[in-house]
N, C-alpha and C. Protein backbone atom coordinates (compact mmCIF):
# COMPACT_ATOMS: atom_id res chain seq x y z
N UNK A 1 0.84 -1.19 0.00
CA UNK A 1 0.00 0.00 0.00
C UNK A 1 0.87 1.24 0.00
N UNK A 2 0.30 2.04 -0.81
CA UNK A 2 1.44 3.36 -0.76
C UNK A 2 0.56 4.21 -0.14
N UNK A 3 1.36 5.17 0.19
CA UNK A 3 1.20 6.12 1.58
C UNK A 3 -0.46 7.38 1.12
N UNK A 4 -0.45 7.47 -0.10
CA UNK A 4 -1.44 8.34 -0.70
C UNK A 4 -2.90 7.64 -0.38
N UNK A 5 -3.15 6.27 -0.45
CA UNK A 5 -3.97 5.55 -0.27
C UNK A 5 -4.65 5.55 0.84
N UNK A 6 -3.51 5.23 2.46
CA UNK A 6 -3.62 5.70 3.58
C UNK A 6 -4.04 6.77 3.93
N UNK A 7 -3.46 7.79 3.11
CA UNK A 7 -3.98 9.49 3.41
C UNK A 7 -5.50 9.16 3.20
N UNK A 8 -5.82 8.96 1.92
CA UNK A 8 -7.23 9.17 1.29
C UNK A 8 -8.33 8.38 2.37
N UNK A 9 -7.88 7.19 3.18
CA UNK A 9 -8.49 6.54 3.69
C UNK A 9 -9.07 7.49 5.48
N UNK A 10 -7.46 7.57 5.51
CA UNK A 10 -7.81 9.18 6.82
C UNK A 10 -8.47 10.56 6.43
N UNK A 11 -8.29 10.45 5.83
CA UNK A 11 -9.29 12.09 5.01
C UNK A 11 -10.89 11.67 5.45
N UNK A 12 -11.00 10.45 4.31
CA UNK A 12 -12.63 10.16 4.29
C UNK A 12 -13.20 9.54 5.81
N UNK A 13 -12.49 9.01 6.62
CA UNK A 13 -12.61 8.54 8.18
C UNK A 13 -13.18 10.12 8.53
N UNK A 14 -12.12 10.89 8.83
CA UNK A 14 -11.91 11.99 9.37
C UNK A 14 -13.51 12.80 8.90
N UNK A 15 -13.39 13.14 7.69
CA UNK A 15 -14.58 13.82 7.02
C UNK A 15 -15.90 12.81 8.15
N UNK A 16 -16.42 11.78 7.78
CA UNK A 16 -17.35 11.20 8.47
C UNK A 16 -17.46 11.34 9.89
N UNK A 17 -16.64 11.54 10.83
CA UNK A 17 -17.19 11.74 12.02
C UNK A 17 -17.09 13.06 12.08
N UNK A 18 -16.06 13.75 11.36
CA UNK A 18 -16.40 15.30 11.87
C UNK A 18 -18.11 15.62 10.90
N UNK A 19 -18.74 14.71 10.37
CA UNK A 19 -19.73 15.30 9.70
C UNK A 19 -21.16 14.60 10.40
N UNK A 20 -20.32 13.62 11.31
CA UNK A 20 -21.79 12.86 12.12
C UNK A 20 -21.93 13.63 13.27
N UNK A 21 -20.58 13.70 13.81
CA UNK A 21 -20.48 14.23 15.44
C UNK A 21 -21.38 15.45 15.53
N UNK A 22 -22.00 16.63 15.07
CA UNK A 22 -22.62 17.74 15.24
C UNK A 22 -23.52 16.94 14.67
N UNK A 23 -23.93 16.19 14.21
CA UNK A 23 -25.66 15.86 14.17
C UNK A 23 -26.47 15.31 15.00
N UNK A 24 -25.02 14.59 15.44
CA UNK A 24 -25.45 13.39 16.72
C UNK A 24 -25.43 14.06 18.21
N UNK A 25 -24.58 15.24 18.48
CA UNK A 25 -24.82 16.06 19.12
C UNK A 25 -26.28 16.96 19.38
N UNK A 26 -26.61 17.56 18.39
CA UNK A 26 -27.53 18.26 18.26
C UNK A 26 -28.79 17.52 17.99
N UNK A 27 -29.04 16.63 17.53
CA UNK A 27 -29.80 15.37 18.18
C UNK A 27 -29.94 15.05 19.46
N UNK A 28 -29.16 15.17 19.95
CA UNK A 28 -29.23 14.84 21.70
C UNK A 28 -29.28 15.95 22.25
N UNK A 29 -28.58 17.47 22.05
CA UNK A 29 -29.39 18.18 23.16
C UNK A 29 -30.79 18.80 22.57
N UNK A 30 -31.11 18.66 21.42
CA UNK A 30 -32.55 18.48 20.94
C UNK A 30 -33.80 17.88 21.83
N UNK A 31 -33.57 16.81 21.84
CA UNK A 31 -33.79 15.57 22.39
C UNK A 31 -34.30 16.33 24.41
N UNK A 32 -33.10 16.39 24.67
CA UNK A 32 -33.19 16.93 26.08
C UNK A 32 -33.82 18.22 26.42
N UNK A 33 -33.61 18.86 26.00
CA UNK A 33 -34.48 20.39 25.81
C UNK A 33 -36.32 20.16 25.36
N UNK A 34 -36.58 19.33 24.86
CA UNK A 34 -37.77 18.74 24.46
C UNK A 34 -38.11 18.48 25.06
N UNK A 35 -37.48 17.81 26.62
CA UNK A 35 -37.51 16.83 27.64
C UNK A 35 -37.64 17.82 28.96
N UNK A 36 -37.40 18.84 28.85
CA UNK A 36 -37.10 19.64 30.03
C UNK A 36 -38.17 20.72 29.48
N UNK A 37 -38.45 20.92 28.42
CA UNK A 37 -40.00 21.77 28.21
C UNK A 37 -41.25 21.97 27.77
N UNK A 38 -40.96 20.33 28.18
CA UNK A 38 -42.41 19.63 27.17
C UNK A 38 -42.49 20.57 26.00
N UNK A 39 -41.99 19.95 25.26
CA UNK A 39 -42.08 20.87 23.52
C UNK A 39 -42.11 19.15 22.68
N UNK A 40 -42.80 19.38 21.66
CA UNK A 40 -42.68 17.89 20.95
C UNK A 40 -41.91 18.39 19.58
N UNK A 41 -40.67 18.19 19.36
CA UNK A 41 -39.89 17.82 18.60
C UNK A 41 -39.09 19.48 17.96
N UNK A 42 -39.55 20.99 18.55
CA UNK A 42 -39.23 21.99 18.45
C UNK A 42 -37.79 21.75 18.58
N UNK A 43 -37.52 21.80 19.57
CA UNK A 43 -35.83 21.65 19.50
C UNK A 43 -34.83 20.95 19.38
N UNK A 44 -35.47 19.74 19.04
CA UNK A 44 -35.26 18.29 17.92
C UNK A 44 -34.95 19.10 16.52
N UNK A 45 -35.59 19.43 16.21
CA UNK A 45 -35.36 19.42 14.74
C UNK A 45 -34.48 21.29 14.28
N UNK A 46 -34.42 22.45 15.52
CA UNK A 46 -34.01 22.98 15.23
C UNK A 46 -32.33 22.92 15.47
N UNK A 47 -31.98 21.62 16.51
CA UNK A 47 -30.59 21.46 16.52
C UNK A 47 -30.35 20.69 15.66
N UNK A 48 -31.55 20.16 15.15
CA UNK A 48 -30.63 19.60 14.12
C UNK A 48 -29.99 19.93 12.99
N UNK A 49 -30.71 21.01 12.74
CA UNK A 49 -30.51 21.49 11.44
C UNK A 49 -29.45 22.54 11.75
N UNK A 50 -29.17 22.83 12.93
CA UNK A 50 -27.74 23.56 13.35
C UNK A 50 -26.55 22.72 12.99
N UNK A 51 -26.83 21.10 13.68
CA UNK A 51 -25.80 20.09 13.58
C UNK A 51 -25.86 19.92 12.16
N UNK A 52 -26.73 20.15 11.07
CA UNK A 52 -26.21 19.67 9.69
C UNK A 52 -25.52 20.90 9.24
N UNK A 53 -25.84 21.96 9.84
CA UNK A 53 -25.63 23.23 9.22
C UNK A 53 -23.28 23.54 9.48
N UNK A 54 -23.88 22.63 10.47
CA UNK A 54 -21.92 22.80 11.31
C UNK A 54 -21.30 21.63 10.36
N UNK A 55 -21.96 20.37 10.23
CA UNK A 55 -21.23 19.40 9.96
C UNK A 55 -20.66 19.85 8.47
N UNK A 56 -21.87 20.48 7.57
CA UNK A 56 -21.42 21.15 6.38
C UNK A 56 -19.99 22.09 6.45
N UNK A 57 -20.45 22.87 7.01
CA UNK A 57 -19.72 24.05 7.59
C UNK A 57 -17.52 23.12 7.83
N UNK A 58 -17.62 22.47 8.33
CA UNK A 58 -16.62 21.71 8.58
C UNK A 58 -16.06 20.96 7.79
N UNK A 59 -17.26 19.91 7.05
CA UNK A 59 -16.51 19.44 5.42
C UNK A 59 -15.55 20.40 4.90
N UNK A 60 -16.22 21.68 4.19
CA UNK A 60 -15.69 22.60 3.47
C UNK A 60 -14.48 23.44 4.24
N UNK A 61 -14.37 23.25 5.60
CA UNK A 61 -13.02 23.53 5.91
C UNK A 61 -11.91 22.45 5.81
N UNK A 62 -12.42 21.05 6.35
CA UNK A 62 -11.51 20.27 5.93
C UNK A 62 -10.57 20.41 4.28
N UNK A 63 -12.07 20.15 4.01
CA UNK A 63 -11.33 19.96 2.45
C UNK A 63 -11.08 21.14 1.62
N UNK A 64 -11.19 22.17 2.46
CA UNK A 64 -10.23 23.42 1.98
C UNK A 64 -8.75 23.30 2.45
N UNK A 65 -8.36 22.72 3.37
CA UNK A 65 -7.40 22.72 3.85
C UNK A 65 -6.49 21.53 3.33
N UNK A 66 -7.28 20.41 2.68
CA UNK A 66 -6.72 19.38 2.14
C UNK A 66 -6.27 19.70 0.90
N UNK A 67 -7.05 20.34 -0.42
CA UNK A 67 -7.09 21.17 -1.80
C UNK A 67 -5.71 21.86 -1.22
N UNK A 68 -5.73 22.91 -0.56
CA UNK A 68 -4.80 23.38 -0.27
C UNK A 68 -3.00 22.87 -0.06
N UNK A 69 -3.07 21.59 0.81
CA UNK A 69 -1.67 20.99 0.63
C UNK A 69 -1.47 20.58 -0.78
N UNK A 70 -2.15 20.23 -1.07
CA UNK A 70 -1.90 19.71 -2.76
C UNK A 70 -1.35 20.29 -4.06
């Protein structure tokens, strides 16, 4: 295996949890805030769309920064 392969394999690892972790976050304090104000699914669905809004947000820095070494 040559070393470029490895990279590509850590890039796309890397990309996936930095792109789950803020959904799965914001899913859960969604979740809890719902829970603490009797609200049905209000702040469910507005963290979530924060957590997709970050996870995006983070792709495009990664892989600005990856474009960039190249």
């Amino acid at each position: 295996m040559n070393m470029k392969f490895l990279e590509d394999i850590g890039l796309i690892s890397y990309l996936g949890f930095a792109m789950a972790t803020p959904i799965i976050l914001g899913v859960i304090i969604g979740n809890y805030l719902d829970k603490i104000f009797k609200t049905s699914r209000v702040f469910f669905f507005i963290f979530m769309i924060f957590g997709v809004v970050a996870s995006f947000v983070n792709m495009f820095q990664i892989l600005g920064k990856y474009t960039k070494r190249k």
